[in-house]
Protein backbone atom coordinates (compact mmCIF):
# COMPACT_ATOMS: atom_id res chain seq x y z
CA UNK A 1 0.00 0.00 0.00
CA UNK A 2 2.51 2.36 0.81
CA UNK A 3 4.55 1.43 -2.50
CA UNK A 4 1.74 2.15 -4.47
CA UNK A 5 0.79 5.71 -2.77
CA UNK A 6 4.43 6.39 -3.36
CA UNK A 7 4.00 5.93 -6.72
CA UNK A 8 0.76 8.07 -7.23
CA UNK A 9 2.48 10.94 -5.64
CA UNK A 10 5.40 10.77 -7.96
CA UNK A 11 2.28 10.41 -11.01
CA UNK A 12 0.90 13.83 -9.33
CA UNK A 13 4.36 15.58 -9.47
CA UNK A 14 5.25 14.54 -12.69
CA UNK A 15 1.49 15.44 -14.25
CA UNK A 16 2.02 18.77 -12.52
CA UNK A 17 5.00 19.70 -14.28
CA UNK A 18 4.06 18.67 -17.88
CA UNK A 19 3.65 21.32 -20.57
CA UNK A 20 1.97 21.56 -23.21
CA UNK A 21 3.71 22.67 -26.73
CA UNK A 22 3.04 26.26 -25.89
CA UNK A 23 4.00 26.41 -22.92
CA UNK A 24 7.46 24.67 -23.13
CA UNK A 25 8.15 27.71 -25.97
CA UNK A 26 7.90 30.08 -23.13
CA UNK A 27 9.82 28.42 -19.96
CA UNK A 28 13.07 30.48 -19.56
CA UNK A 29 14.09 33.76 -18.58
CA UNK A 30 12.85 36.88 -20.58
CA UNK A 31 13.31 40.38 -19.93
CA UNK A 32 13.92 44.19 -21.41
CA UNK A 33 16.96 44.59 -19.64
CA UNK A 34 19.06 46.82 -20.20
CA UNK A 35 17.51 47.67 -23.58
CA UNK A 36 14.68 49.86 -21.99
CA UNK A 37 12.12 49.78 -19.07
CA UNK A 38 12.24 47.57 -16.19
CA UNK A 39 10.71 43.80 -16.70
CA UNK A 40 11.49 40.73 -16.10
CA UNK A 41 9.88 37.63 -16.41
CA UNK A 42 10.90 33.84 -15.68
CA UNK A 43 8.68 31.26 -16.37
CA UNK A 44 9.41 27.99 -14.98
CA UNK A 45 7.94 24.50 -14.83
CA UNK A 46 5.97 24.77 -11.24
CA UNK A 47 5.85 28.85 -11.36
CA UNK A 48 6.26 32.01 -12.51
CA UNK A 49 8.81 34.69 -11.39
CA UNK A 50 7.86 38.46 -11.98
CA UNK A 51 9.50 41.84 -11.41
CA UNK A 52 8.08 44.30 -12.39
CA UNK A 53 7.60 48.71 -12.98
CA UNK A 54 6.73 48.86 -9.41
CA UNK A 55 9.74 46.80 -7.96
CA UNK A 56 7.76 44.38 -6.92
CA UNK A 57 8.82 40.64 -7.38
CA UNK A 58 6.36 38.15 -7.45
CA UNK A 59 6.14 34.51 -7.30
CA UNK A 60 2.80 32.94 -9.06
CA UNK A 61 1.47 30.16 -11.36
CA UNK A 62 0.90 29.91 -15.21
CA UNK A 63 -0.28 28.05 -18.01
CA UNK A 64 -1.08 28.85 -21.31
CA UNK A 65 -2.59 28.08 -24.60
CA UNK A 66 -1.50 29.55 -28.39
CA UNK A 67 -2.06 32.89 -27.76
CA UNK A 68 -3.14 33.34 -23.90
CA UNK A 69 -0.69 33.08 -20.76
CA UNK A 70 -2.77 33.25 -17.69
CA UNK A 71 -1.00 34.05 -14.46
CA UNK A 72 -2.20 33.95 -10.89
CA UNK A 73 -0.17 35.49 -8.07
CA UNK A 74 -1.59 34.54 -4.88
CA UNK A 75 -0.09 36.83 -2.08
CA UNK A 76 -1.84 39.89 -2.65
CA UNK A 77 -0.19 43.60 -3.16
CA UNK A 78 -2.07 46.65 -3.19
CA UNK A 79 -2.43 48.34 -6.56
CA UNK A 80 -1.76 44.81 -8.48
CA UNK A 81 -3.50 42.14 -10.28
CA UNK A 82 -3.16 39.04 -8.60
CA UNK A 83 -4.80 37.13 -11.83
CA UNK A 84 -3.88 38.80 -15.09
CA UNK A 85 -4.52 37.42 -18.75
CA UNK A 86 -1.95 38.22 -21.60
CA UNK A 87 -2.23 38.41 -25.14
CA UNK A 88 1.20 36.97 -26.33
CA UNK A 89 3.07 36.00 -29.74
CA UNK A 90 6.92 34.74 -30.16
CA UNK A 91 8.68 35.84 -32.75
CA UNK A 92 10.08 33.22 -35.32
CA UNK A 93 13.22 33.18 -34.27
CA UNK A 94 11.89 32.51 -30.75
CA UNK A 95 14.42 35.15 -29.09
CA UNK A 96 11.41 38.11 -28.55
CA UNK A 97 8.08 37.93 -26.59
CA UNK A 98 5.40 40.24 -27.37
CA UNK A 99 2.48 40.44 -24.92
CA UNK A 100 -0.50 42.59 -24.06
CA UNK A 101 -3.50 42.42 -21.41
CA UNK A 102 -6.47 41.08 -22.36
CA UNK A 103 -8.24 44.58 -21.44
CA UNK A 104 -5.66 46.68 -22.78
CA UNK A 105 -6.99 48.00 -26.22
CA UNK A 106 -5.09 51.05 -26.55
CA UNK A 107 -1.96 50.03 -24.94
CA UNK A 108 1.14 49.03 -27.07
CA UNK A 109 3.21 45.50 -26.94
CA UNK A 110 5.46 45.01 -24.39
CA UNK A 111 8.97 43.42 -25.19
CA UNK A 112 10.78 40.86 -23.47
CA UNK A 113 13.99 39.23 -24.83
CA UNK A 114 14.85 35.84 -24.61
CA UNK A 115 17.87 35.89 -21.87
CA UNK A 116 20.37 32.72 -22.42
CA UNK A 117 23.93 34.32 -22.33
CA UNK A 118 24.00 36.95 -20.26
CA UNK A 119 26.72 38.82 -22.24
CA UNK A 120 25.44 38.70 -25.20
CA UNK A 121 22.13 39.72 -24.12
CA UNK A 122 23.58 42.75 -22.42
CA UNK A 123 25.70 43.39 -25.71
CA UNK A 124 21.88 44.19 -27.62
CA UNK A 125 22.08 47.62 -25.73
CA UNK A 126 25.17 48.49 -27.93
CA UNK A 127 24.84 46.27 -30.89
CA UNK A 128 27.87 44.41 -31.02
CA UNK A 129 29.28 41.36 -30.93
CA UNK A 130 32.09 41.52 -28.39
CA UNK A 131 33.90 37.99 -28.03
CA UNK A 132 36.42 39.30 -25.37
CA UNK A 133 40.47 37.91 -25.69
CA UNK A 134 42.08 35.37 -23.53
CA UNK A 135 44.34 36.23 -20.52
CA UNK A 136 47.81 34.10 -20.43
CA UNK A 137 48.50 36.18 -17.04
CA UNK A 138 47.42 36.65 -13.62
CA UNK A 139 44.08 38.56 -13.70
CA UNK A 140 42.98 41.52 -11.49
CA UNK A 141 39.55 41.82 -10.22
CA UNK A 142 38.95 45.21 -10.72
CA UNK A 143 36.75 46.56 -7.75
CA UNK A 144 36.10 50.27 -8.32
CA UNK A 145 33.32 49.78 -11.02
CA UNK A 146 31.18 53.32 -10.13
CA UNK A 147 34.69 55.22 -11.46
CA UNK A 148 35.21 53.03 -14.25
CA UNK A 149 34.60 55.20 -17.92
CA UNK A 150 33.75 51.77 -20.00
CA UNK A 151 34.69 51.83 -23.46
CA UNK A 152 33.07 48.95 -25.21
CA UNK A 153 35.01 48.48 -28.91
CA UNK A 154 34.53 46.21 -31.91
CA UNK A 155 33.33 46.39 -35.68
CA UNK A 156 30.11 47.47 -36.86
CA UNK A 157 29.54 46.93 -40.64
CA UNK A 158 33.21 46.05 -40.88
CA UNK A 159 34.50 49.66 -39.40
CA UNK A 160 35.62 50.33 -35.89
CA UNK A 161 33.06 51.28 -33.59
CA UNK A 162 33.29 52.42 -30.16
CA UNK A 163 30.67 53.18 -27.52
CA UNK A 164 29.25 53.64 -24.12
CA UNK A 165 26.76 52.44 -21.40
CA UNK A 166 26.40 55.89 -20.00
CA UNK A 167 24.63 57.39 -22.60
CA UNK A 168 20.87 56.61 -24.75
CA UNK A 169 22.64 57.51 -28.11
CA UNK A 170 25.60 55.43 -27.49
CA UNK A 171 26.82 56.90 -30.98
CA UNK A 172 30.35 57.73 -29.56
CA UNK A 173 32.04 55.84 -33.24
CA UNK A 174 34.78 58.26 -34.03
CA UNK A 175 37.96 58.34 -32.00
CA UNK A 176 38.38 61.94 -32.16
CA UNK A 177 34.97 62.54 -29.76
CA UNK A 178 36.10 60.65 -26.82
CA UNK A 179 37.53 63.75 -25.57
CA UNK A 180 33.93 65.30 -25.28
CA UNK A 181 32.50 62.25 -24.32
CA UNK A 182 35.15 62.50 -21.00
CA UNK A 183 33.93 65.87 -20.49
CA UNK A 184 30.29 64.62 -20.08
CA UNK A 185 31.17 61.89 -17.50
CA UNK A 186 33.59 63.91 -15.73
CA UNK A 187 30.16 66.19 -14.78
CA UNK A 188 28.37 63.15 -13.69
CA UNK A 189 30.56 62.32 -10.25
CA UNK A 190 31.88 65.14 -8.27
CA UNK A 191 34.78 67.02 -8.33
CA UNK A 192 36.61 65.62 -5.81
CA UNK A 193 36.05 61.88 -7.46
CA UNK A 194 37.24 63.24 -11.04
CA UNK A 195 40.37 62.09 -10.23
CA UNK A 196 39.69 58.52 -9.49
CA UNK A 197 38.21 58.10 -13.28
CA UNK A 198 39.79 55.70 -15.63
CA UNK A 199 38.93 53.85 -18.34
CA UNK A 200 37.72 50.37 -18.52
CA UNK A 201 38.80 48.73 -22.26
CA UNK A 202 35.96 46.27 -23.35
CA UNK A 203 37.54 44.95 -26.69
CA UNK A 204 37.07 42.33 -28.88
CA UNK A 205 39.71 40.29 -29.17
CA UNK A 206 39.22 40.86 -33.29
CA UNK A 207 40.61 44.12 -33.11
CA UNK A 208 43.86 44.44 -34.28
CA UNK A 209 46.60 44.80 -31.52
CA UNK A 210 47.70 47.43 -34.06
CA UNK A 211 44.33 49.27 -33.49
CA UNK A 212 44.02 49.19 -29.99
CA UNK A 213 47.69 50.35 -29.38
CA UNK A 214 46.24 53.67 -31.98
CA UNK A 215 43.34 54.02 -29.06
CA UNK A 216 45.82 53.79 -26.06
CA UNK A 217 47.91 56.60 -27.98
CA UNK A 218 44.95 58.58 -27.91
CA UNK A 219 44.16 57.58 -24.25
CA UNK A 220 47.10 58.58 -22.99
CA UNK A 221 46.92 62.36 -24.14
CA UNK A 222 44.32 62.33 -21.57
CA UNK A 223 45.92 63.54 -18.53
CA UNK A 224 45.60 60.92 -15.39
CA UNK A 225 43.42 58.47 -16.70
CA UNK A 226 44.99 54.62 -16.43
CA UNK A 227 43.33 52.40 -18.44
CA UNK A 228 41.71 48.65 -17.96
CA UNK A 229 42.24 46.05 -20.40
CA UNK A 230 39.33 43.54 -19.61
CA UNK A 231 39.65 40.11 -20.87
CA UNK A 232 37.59 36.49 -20.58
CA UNK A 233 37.23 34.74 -17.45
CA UNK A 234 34.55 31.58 -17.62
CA UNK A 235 34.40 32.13 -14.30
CA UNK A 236 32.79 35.98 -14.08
CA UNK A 237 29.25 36.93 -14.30
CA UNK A 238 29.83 39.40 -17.02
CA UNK A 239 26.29 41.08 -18.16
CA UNK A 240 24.72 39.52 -15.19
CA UNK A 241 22.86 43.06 -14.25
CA UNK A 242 20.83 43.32 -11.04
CA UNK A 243 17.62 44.00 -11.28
CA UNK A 244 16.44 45.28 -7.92
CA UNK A 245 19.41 48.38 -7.95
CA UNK A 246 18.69 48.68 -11.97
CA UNK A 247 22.48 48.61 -12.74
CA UNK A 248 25.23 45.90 -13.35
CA UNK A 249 25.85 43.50 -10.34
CA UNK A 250 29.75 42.72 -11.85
CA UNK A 251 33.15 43.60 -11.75
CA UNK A 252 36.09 43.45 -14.27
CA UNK A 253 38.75 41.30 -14.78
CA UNK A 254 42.06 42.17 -15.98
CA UNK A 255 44.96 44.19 -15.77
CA UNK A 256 46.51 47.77 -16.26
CA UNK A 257 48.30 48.23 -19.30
């Protein structure tokens, strides 16, 4: 007897965590992070995991059919649905989520990204491709990310391209405007921290060591600013970024050159 009510439970788990077709399509992580706004959605087998505009993170249940996910949160929060029904489609490459409520008529689509790699999914703010080089040294962590100036380089349409994560545009492409572009973040810390800025070098390890020796020239006509070669390590959470405090939740590794 007890064998066999051993085995029924183990039928009920099981049963409980079967999918159906449409459903599978959607269990993962999705969010809009850090391409705009402030979502983020996992959808496991047993539950759903919300945070959402109001910085409130929610634990629920889901299921859903070809073109409806309905949710139910349980734990009630004031000024939030605790059931909520949403129009959805996934795009054909499977990588974007589209989704509306069911009583929204006016309101637009909101976007959530497939998240699998981290870095690459925080590499969509800046459209590249940045496949960092390997270290055959020692590697620093480097600790003092609020005074780091990050410089994130590679090739866009075959040209050089180099941009920024403090800024909407991020259009910063020619060499000769990085001087400006340190005159804007010098006015975003105070005086007394100017001094502690540097650059961090986020390059892909395509670029010519010819190339980025031409960018370290121009660096270094910048007066007191060291700069931070970042390279791979397998073992960092690069692009991990931290929802809660809306920023990156990561340091550097790599050395002063």
């Amino acid at each position: 007897m007890k064998k066999i009510l051993t085995i029924l439970i183990l039928l009920l788990v099981i049963s409980s965590c079967t999918r159906n077709t449409f459903e599978k399509e959607l269990i993962g992580k999705w969010n809009n992070f850090p391409v705009g706004g402030r979502s983020d959605i996992t959808f496991y087998k047993d539950s759903i995991v919300s945070f959402d505009y109001s910085n409130q993170s929610r634990i629920g249940t889901w299921k859903a059919d070809s073109n409806k996910i309905y949710i139910h949160f349980p734990k009630k929060i004031k000024g939030l649905r605790e059931k909520l029904t949403l129009f959805y489609k996934i795009s054909s490459d499977k990588d974007s989520l589209f989704s509306k409520l069911d009583t929204d008529t006016i309101g637009e689509n909101l976007v959530l990204l497939r998240v699998i790699d981290k870095w690459k999914h925080y590499l969509r703010e800046f459209d590249l491709q940045l496949d960092l080089p390997s270290a055959d040294f020692k590697m620093i962590k480097n600790d003092s990310v609020s005074f780091g100036v990050n410089l994130y380089i590679g090739l866009e349409n075959e040209k050089l391209s180099i941009k920024s994560d403090r800024w909407d545009s991020n259009q910063y492409n020619l060499l000769d405007e990085i001087q400006l572009f340190l005159l804007a973040e010098k006015n975003l810390v105070k005086e007394e921290d100017v001094k502690y800025l540097y650059f961090n070098l986020i390059i892909d390890k395509k670029i010519s060591e010819r190339k980025v020796d031409s960018i370290k020239n121009i660096l270094r006509t910048i007066p007191n600013m060291k700069h931070f070669r970042v390279y791979r390590n397998d073992f960092a959470n690069y692009g991990d970024y931290n929802i809660e405090n809306s920023g990156k939740s990561w340091n550097w590794y790599g050395r002063f050159e």
